[in-house]
Each structure stands twice: as structure tokens, then as C-alpha cells.
PDB file of N, CA and C in Angstrom:
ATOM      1  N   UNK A   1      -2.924  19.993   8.357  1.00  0.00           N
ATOM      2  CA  UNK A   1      -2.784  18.621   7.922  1.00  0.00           C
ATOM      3  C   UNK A   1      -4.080  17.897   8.288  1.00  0.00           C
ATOM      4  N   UNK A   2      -4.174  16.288   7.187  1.00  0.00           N
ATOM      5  CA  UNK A   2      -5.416  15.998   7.889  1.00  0.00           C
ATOM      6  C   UNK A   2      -5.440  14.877   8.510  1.00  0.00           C
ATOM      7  N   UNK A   3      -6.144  14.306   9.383  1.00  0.00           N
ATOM      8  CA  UNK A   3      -6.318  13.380  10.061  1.00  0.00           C
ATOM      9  C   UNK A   3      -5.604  12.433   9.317  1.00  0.00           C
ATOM     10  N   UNK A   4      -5.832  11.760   7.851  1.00  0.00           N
ATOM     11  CA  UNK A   4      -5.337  10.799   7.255  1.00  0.00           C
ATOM     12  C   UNK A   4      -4.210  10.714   6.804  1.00  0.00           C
ATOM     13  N   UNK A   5      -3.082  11.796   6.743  1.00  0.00           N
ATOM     14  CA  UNK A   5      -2.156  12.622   6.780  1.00  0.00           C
ATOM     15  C   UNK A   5      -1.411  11.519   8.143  1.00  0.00           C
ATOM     16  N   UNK A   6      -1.638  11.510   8.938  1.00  0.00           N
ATOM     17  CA  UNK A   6      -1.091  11.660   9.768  1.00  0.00           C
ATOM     18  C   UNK A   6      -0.316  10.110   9.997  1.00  0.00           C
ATOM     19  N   UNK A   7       0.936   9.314  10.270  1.00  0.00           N
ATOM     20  CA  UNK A   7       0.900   8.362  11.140  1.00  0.00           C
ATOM     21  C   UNK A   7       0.141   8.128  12.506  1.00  0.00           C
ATOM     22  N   UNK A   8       0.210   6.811  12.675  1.00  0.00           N
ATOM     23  CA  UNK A   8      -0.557   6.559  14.332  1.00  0.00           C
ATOM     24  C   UNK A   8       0.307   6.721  15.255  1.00  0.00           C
ATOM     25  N   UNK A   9       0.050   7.252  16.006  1.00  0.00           N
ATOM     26  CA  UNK A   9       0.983   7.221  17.314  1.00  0.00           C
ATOM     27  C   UNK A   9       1.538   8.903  16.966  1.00  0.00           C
ATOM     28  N   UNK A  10       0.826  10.017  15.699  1.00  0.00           N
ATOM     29  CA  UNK A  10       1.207  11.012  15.766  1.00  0.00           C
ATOM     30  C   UNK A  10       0.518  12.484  17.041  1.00  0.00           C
ATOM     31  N   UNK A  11       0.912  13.171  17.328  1.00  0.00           N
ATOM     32  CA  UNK A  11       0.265  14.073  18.156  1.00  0.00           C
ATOM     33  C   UNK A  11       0.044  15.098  17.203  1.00  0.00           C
ATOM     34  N   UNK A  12      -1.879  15.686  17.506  1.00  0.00           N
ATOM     35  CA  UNK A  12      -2.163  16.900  17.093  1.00  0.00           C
ATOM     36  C   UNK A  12      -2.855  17.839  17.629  1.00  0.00           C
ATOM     37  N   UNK A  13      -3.393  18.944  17.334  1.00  0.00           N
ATOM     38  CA  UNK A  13      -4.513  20.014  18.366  1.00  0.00           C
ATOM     39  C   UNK A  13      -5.285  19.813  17.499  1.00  0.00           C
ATOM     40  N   UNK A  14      -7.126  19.623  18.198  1.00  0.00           N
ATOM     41  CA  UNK A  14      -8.113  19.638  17.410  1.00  0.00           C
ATOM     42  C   UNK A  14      -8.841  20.171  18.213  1.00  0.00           C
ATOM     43  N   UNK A  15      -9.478  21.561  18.061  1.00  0.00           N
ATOM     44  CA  UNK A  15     -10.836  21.724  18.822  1.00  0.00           C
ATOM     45  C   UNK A  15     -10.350  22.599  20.211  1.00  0.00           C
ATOM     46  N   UNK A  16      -9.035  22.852  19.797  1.00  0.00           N
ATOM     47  CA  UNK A  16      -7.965  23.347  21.450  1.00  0.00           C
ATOM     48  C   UNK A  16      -8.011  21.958  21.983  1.00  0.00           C
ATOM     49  N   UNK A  17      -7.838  21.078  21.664  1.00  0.00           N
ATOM     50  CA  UNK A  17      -7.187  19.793  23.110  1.00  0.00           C
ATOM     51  C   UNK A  17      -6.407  18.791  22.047  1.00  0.00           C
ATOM     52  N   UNK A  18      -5.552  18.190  22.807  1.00  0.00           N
ATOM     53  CA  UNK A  18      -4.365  17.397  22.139  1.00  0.00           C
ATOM     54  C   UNK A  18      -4.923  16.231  22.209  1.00  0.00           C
ATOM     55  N   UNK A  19      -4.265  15.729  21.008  1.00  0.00           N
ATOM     56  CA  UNK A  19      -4.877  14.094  20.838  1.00  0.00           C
ATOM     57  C   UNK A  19      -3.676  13.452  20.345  1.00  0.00           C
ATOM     58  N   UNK A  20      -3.632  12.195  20.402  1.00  0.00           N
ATOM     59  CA  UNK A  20      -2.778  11.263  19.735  1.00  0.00           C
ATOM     60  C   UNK A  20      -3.343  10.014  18.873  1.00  0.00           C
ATOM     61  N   UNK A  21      -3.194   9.884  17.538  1.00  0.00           N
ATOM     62  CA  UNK A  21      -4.206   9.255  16.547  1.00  0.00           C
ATOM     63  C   UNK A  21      -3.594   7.873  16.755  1.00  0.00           C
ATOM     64  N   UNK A  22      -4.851   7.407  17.050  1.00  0.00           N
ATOM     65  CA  UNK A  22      -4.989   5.776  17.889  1.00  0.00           C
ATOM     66  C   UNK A  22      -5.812   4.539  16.454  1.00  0.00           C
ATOM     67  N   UNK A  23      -6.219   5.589  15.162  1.00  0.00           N
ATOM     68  CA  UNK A  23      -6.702   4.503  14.370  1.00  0.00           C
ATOM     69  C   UNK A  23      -7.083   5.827  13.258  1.00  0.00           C
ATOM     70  N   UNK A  24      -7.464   5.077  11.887  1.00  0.00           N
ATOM     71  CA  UNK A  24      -8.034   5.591  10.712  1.00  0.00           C
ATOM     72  C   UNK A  24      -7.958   7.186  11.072  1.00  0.00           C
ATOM     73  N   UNK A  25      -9.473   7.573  11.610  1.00  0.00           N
ATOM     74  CA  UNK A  25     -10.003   8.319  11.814  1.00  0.00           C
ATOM     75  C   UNK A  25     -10.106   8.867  13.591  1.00  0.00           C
ATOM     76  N   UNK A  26      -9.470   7.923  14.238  1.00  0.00           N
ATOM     77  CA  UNK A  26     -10.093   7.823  15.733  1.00  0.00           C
ATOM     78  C   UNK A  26      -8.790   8.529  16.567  1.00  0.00           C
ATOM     79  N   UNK A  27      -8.840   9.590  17.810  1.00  0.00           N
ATOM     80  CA  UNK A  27      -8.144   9.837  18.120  1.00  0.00           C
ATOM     81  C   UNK A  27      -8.128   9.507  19.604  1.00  0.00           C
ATOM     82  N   UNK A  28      -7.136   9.624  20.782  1.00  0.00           N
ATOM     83  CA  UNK A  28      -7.389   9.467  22.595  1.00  0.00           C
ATOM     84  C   UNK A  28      -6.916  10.838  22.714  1.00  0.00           C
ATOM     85  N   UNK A  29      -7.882  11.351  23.777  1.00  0.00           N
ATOM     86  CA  UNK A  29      -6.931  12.840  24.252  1.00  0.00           C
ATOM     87  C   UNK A  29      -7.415  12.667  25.633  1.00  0.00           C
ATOM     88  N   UNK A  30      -7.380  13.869  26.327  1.00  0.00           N
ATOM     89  CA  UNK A  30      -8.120  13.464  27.727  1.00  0.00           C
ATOM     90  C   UNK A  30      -9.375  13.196  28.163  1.00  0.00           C
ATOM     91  N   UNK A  31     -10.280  13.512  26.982  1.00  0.00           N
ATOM     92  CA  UNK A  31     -11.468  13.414  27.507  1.00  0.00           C
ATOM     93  C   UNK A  31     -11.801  11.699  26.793  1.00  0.00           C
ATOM     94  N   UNK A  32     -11.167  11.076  26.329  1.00  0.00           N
ATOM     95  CA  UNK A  32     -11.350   9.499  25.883  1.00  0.00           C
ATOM     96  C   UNK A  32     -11.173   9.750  24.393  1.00  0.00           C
ATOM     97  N   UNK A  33     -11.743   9.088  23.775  1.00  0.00           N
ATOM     98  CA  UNK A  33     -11.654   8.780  22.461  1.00  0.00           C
ATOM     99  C   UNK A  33     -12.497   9.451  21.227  1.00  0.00           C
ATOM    100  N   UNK A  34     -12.142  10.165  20.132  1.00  0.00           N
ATOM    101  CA  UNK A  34     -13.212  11.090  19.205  1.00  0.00           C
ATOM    102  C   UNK A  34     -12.562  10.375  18.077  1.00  0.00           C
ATOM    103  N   UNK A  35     -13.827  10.230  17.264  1.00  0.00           N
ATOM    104  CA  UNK A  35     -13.863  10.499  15.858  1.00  0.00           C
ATOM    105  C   UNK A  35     -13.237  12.136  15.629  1.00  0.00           C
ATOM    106  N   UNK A  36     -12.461  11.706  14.561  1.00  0.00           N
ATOM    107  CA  UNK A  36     -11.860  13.274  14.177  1.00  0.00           C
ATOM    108  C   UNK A  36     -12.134  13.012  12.507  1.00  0.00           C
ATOM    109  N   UNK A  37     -13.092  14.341  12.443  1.00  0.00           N
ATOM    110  CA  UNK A  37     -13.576  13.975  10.504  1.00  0.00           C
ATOM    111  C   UNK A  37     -12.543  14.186   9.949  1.00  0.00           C
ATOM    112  N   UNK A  38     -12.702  13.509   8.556  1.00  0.00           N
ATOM    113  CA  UNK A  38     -11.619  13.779   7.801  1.00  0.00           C
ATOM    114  C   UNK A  38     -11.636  15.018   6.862  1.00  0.00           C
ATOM    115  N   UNK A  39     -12.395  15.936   6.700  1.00  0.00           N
ATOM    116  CA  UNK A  39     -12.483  17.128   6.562  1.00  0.00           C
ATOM    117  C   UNK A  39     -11.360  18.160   7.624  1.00  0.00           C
ATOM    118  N   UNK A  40     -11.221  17.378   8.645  1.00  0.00           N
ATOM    119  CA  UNK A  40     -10.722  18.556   9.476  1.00  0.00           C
ATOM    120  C   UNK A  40      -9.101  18.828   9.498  1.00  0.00           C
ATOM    121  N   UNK A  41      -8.629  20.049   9.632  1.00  0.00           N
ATOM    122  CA  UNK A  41      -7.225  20.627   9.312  1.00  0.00           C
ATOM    123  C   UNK A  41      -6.627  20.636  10.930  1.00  0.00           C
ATOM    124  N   UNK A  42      -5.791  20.189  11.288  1.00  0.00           N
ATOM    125  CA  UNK A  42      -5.450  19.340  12.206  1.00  0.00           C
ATOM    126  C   UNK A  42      -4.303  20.678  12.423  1.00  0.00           C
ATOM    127  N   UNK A  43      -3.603  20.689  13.740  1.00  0.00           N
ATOM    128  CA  UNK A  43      -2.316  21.294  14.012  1.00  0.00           C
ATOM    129  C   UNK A  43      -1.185  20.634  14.510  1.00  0.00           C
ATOM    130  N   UNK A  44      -0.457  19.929  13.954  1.00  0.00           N
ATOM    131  CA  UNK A  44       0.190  18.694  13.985  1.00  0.00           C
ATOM    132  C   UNK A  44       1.627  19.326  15.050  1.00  0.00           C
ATOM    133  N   UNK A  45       1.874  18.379  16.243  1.00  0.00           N
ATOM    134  CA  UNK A  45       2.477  18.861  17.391  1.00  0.00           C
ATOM    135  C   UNK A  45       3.754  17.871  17.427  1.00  0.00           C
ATOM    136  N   UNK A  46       4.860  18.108  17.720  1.00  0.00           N
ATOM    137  CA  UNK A  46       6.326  17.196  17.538  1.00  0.00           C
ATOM    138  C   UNK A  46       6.461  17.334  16.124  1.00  0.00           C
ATOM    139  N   UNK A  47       6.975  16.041  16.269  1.00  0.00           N
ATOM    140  CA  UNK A  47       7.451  15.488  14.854  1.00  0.00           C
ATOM    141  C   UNK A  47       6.600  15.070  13.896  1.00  0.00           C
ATOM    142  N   UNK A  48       5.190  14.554  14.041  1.00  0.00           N
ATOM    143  CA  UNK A  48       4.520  14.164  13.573  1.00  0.00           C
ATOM    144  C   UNK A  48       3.945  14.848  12.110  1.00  0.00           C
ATOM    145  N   UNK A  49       4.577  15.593  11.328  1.00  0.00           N
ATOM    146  CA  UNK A  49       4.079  16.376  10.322  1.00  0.00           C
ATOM    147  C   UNK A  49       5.121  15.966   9.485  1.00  0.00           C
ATOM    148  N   UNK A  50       6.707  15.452   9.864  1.00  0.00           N
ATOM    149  CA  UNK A  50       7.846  14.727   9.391  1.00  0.00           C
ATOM    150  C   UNK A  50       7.614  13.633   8.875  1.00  0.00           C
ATOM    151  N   UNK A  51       6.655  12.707   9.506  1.00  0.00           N
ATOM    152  CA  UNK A  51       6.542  11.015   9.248  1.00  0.00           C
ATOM    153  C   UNK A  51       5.210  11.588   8.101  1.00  0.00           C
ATOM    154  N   UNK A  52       5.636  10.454   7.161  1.00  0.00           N
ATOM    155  CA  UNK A  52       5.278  10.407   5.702  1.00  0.00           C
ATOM    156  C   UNK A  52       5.429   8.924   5.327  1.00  0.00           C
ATOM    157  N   UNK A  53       4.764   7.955   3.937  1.00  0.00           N
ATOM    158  CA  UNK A  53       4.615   6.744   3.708  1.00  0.00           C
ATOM    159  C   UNK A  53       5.593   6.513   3.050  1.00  0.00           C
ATOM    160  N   UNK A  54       6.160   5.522   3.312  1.00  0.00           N
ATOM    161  CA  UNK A  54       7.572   5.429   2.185  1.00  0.00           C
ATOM    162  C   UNK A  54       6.983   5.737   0.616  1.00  0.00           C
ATOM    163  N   UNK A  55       7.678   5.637   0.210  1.00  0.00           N
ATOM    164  CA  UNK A  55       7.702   5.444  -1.259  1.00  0.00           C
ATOM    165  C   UNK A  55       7.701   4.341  -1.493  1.00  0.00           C
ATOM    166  N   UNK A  56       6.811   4.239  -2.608  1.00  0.00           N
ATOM    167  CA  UNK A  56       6.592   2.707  -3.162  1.00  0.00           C
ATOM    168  C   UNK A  56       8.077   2.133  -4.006  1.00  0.00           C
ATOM    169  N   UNK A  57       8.088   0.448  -3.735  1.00  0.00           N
ATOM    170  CA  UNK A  57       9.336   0.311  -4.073  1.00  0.00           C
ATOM    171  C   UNK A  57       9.117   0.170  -5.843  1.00  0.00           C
ATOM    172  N   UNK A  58      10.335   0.350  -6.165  1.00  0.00           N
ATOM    173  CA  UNK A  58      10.127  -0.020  -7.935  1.00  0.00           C
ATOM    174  C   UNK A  58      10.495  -1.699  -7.689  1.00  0.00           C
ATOM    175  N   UNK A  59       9.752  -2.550  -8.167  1.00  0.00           N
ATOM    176  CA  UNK A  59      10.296  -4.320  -8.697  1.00  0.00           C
ATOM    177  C   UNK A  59      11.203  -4.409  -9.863  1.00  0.00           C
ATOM    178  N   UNK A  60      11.985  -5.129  -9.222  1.00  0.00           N
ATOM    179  CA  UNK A  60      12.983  -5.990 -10.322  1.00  0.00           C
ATOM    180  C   UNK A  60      12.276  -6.515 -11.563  1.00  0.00           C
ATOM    181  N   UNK A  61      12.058  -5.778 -12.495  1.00  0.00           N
ATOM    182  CA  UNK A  61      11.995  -6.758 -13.533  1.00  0.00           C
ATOM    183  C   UNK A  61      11.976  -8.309 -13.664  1.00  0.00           C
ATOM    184  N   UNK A  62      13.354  -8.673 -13.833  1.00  0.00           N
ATOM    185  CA  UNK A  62      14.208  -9.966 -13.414  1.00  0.00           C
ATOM    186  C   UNK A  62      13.298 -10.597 -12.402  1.00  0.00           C
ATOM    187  N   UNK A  63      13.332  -9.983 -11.025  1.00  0.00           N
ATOM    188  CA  UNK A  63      13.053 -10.828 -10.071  1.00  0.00           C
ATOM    189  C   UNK A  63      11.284 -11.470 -10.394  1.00  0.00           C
ATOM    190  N   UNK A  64      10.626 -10.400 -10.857  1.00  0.00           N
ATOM    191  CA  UNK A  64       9.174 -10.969 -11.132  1.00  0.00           C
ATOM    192  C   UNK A  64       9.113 -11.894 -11.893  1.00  0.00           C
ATOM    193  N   UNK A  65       9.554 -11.518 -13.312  1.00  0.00           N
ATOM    194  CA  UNK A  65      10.231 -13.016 -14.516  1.00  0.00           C
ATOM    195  C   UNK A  65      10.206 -13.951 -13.843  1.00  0.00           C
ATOM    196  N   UNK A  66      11.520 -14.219 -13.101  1.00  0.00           N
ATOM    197  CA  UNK A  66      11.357 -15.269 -12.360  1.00  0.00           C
ATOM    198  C   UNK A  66      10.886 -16.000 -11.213  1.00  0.00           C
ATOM    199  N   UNK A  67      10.051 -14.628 -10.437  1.00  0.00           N
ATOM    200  CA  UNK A  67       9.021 -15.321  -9.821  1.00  0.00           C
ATOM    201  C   UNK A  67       7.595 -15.989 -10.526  1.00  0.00           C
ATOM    202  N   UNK A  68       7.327 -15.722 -11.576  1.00  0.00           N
ATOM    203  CA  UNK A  68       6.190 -15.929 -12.451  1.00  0.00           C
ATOM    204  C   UNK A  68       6.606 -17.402 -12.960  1.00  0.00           C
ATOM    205  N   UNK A  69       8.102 -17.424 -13.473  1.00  0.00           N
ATOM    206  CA  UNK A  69       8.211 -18.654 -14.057  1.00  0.00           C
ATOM    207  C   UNK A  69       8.444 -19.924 -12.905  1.00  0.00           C
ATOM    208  N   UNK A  70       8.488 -19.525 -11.633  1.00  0.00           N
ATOM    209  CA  UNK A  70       8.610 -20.597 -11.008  1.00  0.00           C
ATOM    210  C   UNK A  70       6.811 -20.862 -10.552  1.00  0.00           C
ATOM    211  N   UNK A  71       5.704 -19.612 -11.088  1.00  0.00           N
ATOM    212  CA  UNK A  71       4.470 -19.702 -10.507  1.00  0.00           C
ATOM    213  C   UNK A  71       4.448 -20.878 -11.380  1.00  0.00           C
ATOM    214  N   UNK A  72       4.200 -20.549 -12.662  1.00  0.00           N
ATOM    215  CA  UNK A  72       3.885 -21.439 -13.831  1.00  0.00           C
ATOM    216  C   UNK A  72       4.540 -22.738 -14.197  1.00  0.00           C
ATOM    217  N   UNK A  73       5.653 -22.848 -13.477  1.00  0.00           N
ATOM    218  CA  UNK A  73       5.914 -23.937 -13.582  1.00  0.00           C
ATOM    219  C   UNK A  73       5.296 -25.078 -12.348  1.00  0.00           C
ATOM    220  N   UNK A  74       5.323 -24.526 -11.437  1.00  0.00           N
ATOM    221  CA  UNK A  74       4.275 -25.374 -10.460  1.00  0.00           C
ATOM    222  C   UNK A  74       2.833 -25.886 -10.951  1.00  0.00           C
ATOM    223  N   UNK A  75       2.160 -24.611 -11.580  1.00  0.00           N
ATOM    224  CA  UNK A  75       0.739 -24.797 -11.944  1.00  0.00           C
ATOM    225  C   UNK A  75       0.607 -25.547 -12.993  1.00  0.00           C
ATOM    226  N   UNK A  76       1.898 -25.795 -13.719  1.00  0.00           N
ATOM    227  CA  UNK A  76       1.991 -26.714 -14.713  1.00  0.00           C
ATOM    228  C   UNK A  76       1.822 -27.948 -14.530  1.00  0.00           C
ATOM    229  N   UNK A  77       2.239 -28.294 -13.722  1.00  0.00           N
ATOM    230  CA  UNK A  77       2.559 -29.532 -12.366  1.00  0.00           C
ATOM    231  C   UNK A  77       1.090 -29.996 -11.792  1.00  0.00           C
ATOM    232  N   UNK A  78       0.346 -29.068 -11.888  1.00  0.00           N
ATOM    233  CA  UNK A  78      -1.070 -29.247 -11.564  1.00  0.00           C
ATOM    234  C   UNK A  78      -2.240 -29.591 -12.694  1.00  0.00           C
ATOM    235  N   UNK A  79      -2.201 -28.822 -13.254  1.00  0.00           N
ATOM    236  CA  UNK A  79      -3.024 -28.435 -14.540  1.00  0.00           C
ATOM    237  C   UNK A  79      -3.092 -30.019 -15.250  1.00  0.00           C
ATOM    238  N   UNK A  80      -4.696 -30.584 -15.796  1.00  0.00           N
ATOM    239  CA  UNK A  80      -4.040 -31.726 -16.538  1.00  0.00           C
ATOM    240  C   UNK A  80      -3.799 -31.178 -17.640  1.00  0.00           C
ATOM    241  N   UNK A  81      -3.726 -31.850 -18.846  1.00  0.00           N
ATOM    242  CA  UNK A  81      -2.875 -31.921 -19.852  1.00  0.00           C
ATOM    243  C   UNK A  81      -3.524 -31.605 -20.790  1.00  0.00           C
ATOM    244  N   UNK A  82      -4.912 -31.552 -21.172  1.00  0.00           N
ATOM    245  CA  UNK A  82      -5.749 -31.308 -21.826  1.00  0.00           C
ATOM    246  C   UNK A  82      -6.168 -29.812 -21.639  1.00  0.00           C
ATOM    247  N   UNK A  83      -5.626 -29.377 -20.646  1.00  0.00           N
ATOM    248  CA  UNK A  83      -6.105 -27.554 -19.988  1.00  0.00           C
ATOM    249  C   UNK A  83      -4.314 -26.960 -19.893  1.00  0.00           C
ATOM    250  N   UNK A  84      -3.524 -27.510 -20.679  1.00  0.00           N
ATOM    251  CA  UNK A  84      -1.869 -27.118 -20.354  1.00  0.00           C
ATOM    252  C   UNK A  84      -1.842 -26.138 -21.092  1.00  0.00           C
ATOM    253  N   UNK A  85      -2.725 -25.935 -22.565  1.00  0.00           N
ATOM    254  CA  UNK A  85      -2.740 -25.057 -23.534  1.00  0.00           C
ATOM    255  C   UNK A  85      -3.697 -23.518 -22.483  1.00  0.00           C
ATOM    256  N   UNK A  86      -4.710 -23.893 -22.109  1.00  0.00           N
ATOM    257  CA  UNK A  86      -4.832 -22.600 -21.105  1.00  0.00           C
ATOM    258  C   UNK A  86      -4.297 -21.605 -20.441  1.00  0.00           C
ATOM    259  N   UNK A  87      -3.331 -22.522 -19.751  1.00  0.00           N
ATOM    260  CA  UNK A  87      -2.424 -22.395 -18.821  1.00  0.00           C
ATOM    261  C   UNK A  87      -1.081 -21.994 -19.993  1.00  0.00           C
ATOM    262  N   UNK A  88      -0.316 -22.060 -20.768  1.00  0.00           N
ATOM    263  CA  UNK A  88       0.356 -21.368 -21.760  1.00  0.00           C
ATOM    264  C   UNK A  88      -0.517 -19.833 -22.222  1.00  0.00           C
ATOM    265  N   UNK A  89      -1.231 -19.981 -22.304  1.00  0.00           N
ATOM    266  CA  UNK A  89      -2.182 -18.765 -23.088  1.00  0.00           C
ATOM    267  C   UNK A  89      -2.364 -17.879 -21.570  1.00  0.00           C
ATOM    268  N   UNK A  90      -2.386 -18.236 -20.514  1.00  0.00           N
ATOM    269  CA  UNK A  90      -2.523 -17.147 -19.540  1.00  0.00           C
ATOM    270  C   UNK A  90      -1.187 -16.921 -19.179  1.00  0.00           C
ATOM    271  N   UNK A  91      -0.156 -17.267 -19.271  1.00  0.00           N
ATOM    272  CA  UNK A  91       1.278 -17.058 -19.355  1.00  0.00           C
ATOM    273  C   UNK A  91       1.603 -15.875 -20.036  1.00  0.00           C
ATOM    274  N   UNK A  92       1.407 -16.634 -21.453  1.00  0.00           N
ATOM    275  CA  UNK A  92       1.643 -15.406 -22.523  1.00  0.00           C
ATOM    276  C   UNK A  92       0.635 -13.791 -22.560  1.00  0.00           C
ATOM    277  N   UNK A  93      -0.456 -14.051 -21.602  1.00  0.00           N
ATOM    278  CA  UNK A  93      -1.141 -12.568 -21.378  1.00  0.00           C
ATOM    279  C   UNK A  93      -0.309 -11.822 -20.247  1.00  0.00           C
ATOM    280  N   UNK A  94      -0.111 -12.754 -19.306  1.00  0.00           N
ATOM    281  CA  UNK A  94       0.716 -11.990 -18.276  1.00  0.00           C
ATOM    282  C   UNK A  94       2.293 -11.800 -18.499  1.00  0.00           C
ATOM    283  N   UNK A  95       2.653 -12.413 -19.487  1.00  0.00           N
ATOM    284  CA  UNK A  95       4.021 -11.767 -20.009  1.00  0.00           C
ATOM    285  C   UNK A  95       4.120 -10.408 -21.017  1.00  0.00           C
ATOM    286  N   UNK A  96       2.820 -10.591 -21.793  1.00  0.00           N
ATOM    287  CA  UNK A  96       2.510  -9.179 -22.386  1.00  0.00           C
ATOM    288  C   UNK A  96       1.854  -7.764 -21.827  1.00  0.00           C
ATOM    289  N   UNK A  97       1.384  -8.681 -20.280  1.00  0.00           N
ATOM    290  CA  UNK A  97       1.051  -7.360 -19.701  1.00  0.00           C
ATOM    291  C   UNK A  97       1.862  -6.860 -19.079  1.00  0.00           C
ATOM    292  N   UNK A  98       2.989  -7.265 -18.540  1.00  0.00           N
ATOM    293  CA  UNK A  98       4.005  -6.792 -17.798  1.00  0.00           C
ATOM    294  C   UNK A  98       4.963  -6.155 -18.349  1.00  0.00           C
ATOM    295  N   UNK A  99       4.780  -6.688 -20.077  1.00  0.00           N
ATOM    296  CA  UNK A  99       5.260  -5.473 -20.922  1.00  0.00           C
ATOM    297  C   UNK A  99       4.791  -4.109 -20.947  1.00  0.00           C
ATOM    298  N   UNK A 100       3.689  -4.127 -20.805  1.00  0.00           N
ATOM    299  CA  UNK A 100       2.704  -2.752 -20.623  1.00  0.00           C
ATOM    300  C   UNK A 100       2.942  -1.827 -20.040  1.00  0.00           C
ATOM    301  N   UNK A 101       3.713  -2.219 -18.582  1.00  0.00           N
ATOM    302  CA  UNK A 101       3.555  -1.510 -17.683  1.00  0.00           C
ATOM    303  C   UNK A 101       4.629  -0.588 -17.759  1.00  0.00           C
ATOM    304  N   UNK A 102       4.427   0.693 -17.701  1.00  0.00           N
ATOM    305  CA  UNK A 102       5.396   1.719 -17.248  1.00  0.00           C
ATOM    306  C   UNK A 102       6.217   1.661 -16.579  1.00  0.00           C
ATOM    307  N   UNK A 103       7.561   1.455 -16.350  1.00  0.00           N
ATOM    308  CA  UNK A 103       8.624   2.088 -15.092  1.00  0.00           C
ATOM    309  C   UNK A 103       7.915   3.047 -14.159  1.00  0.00           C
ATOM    310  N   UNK A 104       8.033   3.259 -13.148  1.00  0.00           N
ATOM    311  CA  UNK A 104       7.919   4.474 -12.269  1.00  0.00           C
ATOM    312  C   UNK A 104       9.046   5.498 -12.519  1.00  0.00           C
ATOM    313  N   UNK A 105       8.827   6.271 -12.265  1.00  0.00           N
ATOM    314  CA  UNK A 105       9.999   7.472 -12.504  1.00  0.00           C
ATOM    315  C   UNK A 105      11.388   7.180 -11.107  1.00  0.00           C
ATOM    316  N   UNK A 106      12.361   7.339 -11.778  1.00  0.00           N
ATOM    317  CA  UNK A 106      13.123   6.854 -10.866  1.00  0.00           C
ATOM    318  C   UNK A 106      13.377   5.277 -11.135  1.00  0.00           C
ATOM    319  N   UNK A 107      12.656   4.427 -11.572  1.00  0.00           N
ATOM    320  CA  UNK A 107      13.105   2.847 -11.611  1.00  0.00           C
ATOM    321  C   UNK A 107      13.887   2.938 -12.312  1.00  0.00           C
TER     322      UNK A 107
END
């Protein structure tokens, strides 16, 4: 596994000595603190080969709709009146782009 692989707070063997990944790239073992490249194939110790990034969530449809229409209706509120037609026309791009977008598999 590799360094970036890993959660923080995971334990691994690098080099024969144990470390516990304290940042990005950065690990503490006994001798203080190493850069551990990210090239390197790690031997991942406990549990730490288990912990993985969630999965990204799928969005509500619905819920964005209507978070967008309460954006636009504020900015409406702002916008003068002479720039309201702008502000409609960037509406209608971001309602057609959100058509665009694919489901994730599983949504």
C-alpha cells in the first residue's frame, strides 16, 4: 500500500521500523519524523489497510433545485434591475447544466 493510501493515525513498516502517518506524506516512528515518498509500498500493520474514503455521496436532485432557487432568489434581491436579465440567463445555464450531469452509478 502507499503512503497516500493510507488514513492518518494509520500504522505501517517502512525501511524495517514502524511508523504512524502523522500528515500527507510525513510519518513519526522512533527515530522522529520522515518524509515517506510516495512511490513507496508500505506494509500496513493493524487495521489500517481496512480504513478507506467514504464514498462520495450522490445529491438530491430536489434538494439542489431548491437550494439554487433560494441562491437566485436572494441574488435577485441584489442585482439592479437593469442586470436582472443576466442574472435570469445565468440561471438558465446552470439549470441546463445540471441537466448534463450524469447520475453516479448507484444514485
Amino acid at each position: 500500500m502507499k503512503i497516500h493510501q493510507l488514513p492518518l493515525g494509520a500504522r505501517f513498516e517502512y525501511d524495517g521500523a514502524e511508523y504512524v502517518k502523522t500528515g500527507p506524506l510525513v510519518a513519526s516512528g522512533q527515530g522522529g519524523q520522515r518524509l515517506i515518498p510516495k512511490y513507496a509500498v508500505l506494509r500496513v500493520l493493524g487495521e489500517g489497510a481496512a480504513a478507506s474514503p467514504p464514498p462520495p455521496r450522490a445529491l438530491d436532485r430536489a434538494a439542489v433545485l431548491a437550494a439554487a432557487e433560494r441562491f437566485h432568489g436572494r441574488c435577485a434581491a441584489l442585482v439592479p434591475p437593469e442586470r436582472q436579465d443576466e442574472l435570469a440567463a445565468a440561471r438558465a445555464d446552470f439549470l441546463r447544466d445540471l441537466d448534463q450531469i450524469t447520475p453516479a452509478p448507484g444514485a
